[in-house]
Every structure is written in C-alpha cells, then in structure tokens.
N, C-alpha and C. Protein backbone atom coordinates (compact mmCIF):
# COMPACT_ATOMS: atom_id res chain seq x y z
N UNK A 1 19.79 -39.20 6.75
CA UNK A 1 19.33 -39.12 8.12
C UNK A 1 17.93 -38.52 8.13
N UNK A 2 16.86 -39.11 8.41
CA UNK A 2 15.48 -38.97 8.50
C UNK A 2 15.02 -38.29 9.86
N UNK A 3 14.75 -37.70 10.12
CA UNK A 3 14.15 -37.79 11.31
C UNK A 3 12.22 -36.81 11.73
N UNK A 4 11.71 -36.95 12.91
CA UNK A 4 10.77 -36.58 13.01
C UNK A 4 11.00 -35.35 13.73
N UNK A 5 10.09 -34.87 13.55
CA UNK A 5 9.76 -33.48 14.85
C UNK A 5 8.66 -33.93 15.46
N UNK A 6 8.60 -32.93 16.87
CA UNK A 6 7.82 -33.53 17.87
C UNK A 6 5.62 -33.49 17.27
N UNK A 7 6.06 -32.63 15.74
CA UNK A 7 4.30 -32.58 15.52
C UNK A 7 4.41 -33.52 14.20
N UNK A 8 5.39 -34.30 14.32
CA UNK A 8 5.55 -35.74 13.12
C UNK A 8 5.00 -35.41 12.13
N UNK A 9 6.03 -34.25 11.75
CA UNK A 9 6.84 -33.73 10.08
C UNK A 9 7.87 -34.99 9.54
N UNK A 10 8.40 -35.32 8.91
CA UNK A 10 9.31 -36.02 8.24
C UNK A 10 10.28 -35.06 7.63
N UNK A 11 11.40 -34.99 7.93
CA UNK A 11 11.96 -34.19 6.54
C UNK A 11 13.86 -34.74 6.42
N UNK A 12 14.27 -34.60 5.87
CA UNK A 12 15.79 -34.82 5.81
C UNK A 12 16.78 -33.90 5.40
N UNK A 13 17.58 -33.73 6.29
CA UNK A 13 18.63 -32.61 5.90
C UNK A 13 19.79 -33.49 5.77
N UNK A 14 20.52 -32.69 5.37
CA UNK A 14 22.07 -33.41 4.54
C UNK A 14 23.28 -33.28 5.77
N UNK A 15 23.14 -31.90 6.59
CA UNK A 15 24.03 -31.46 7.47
C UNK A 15 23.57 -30.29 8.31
N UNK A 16 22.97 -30.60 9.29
CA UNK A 16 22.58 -29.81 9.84
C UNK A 16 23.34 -28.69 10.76
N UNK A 17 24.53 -28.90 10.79
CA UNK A 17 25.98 -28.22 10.75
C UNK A 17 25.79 -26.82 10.53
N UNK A 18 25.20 -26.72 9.13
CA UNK A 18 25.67 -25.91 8.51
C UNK A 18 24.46 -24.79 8.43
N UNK A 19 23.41 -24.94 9.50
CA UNK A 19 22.00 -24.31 9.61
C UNK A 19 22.15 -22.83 10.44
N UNK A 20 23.56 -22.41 10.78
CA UNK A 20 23.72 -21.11 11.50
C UNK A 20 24.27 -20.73 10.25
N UNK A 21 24.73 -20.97 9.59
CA UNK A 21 25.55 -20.33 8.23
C UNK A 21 23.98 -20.05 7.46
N UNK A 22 23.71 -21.15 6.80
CA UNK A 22 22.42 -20.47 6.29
C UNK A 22 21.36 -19.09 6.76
N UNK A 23 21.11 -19.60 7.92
CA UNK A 23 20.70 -18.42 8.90
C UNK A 23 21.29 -16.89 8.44
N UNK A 24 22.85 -17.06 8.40
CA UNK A 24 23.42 -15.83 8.00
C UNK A 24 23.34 -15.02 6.83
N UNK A 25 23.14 -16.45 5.80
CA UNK A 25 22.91 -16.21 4.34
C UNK A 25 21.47 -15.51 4.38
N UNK A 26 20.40 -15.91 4.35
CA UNK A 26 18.74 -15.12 4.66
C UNK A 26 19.08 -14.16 5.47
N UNK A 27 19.75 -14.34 6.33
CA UNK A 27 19.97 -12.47 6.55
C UNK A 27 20.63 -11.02 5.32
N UNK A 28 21.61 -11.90 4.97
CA UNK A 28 22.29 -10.56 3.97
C UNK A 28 21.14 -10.34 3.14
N UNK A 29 20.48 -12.19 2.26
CA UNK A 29 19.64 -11.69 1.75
C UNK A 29 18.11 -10.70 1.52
N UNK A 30 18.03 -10.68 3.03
CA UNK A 30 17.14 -10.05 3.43
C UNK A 30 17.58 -8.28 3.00
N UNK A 31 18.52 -8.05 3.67
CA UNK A 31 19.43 -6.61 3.38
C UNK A 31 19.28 -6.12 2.08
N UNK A 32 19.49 -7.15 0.92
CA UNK A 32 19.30 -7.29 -0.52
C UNK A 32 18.21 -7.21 -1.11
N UNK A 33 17.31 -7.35 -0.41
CA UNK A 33 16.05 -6.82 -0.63
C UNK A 33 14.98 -6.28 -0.14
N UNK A 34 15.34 -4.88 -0.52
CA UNK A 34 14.37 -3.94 0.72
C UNK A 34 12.77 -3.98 0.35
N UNK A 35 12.20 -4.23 -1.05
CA UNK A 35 10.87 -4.43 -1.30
C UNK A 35 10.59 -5.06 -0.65
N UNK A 36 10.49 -6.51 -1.13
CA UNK A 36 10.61 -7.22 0.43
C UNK A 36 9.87 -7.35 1.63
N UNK A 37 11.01 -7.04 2.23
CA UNK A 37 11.47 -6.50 3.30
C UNK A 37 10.08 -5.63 4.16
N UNK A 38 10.09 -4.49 3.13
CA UNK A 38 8.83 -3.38 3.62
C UNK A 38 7.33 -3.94 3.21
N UNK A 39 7.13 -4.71 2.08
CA UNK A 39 6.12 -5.45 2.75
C UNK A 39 6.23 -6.31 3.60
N UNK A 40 6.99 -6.70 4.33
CA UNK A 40 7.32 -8.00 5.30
C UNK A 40 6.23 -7.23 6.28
N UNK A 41 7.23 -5.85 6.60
CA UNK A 41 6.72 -5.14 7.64
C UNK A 41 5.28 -4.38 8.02
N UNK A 42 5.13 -4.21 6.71
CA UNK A 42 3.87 -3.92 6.49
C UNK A 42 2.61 -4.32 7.05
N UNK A 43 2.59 -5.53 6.69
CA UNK A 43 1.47 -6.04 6.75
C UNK A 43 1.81 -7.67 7.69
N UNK A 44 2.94 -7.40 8.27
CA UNK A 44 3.34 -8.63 9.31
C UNK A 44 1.79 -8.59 10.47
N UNK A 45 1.65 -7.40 11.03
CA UNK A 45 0.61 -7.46 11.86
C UNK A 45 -1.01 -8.18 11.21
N UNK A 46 -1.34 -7.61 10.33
CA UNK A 46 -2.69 -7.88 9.67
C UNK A 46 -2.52 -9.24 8.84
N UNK A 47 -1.37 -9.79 8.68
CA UNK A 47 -1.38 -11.24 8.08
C UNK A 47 -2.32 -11.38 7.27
N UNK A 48 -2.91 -10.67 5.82
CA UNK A 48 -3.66 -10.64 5.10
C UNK A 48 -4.18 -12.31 4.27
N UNK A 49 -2.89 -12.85 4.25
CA UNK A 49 -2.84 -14.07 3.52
C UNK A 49 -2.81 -15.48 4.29
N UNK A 50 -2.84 -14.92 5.76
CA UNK A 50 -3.04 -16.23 7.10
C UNK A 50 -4.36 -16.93 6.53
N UNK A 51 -3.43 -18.46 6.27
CA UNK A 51 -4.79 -19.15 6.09
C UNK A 51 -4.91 -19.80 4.55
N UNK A 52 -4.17 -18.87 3.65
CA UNK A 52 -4.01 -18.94 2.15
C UNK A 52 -2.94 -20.35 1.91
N UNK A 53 -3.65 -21.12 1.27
CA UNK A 53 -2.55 -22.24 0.35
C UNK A 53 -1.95 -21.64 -0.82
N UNK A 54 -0.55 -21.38 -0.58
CA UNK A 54 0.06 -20.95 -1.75
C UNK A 54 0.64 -21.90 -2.60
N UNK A 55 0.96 -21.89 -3.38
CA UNK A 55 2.02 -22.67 -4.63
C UNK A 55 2.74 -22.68 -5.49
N UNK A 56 3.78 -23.35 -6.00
CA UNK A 56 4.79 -22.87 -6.43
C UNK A 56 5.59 -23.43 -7.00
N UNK A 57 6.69 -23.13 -8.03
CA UNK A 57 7.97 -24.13 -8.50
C UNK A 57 8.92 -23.36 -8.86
N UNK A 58 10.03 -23.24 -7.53
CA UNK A 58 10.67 -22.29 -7.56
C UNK A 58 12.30 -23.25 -7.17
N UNK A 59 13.12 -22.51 -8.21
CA UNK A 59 14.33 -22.94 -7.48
C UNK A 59 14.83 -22.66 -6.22
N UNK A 60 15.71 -23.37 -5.76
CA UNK A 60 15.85 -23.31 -4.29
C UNK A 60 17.29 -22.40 -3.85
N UNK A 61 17.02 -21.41 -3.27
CA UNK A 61 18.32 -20.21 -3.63
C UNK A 61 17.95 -19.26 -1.96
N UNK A 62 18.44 -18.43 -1.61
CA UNK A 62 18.59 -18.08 -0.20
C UNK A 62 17.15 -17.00 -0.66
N UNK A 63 17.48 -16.36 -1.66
CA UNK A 63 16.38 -15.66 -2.06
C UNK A 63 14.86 -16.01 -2.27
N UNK A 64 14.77 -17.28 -2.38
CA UNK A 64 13.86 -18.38 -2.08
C UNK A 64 13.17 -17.99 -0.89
N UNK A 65 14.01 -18.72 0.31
CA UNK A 65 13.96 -18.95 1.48
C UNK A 65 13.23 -17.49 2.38
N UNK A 66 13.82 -16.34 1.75
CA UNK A 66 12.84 -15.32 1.99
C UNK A 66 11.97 -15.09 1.77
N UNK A 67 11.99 -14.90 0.63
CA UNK A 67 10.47 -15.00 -0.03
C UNK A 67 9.19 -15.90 0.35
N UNK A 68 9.77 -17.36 0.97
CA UNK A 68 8.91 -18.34 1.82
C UNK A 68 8.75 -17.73 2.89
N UNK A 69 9.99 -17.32 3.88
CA UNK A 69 9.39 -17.04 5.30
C UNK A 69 8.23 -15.99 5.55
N UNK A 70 8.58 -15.00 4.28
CA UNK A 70 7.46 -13.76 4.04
C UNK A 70 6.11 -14.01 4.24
C-alpha cells in the first residue's frame, strides 16, 4: 500500500495498525535512555544542528527511531 502525503512524500508502511504501539515502544525507549534524553533537552531550544544533512547506516530498532527524532 503506497501512498502520498499532502507535501508528496511517497513512503509505504506494512500496517499502519500498529503505529500507536510503536509510539509506545519510543517511549519506554526513550526512559532507557537518559543520555539521550538530556541532550534532547538541552539543546532542543538552540537546535544547533537545524539545517545539517546527516547520514547514516543504521539498523532499524526502536532505539533507532530515537536517536532519529533527536
């Protein structure tokens, strides 16, 4: 199942069902990691890296998913 978003991204999910569960999962993992975490907070205001192309080859794991939203 393909679909667009309204700024015509492409992307495909398998089950989108299951996107409040995940949600829950990046939360504990968040809990799990307070480093993290305190730079999240840190420097959330001053966004030091707004703007930066990052890159990467990372397996795909909830711990991931934090580390991206960071």
């Amino acid at each position: 199942m393909a679909t667009t978003t309204s700024i015509g991204t492409d992307f495909k999910v398998a089950d989108l069902s299951l996107a409040e569960y995940g949600r829950k999962e990046i939360g504990l993992a968040e809990h799990e990691m307070p480093g993290l975490m305190s730079v999240r907070a840190e420097y959330a205001d001053s966004q030091p890296l707004k703007g930066a192309r990052i890159t990467g080859s990372l397996h795909m794991t909830i711990q991931t998913a934090v580390l991206i939203e960071t």
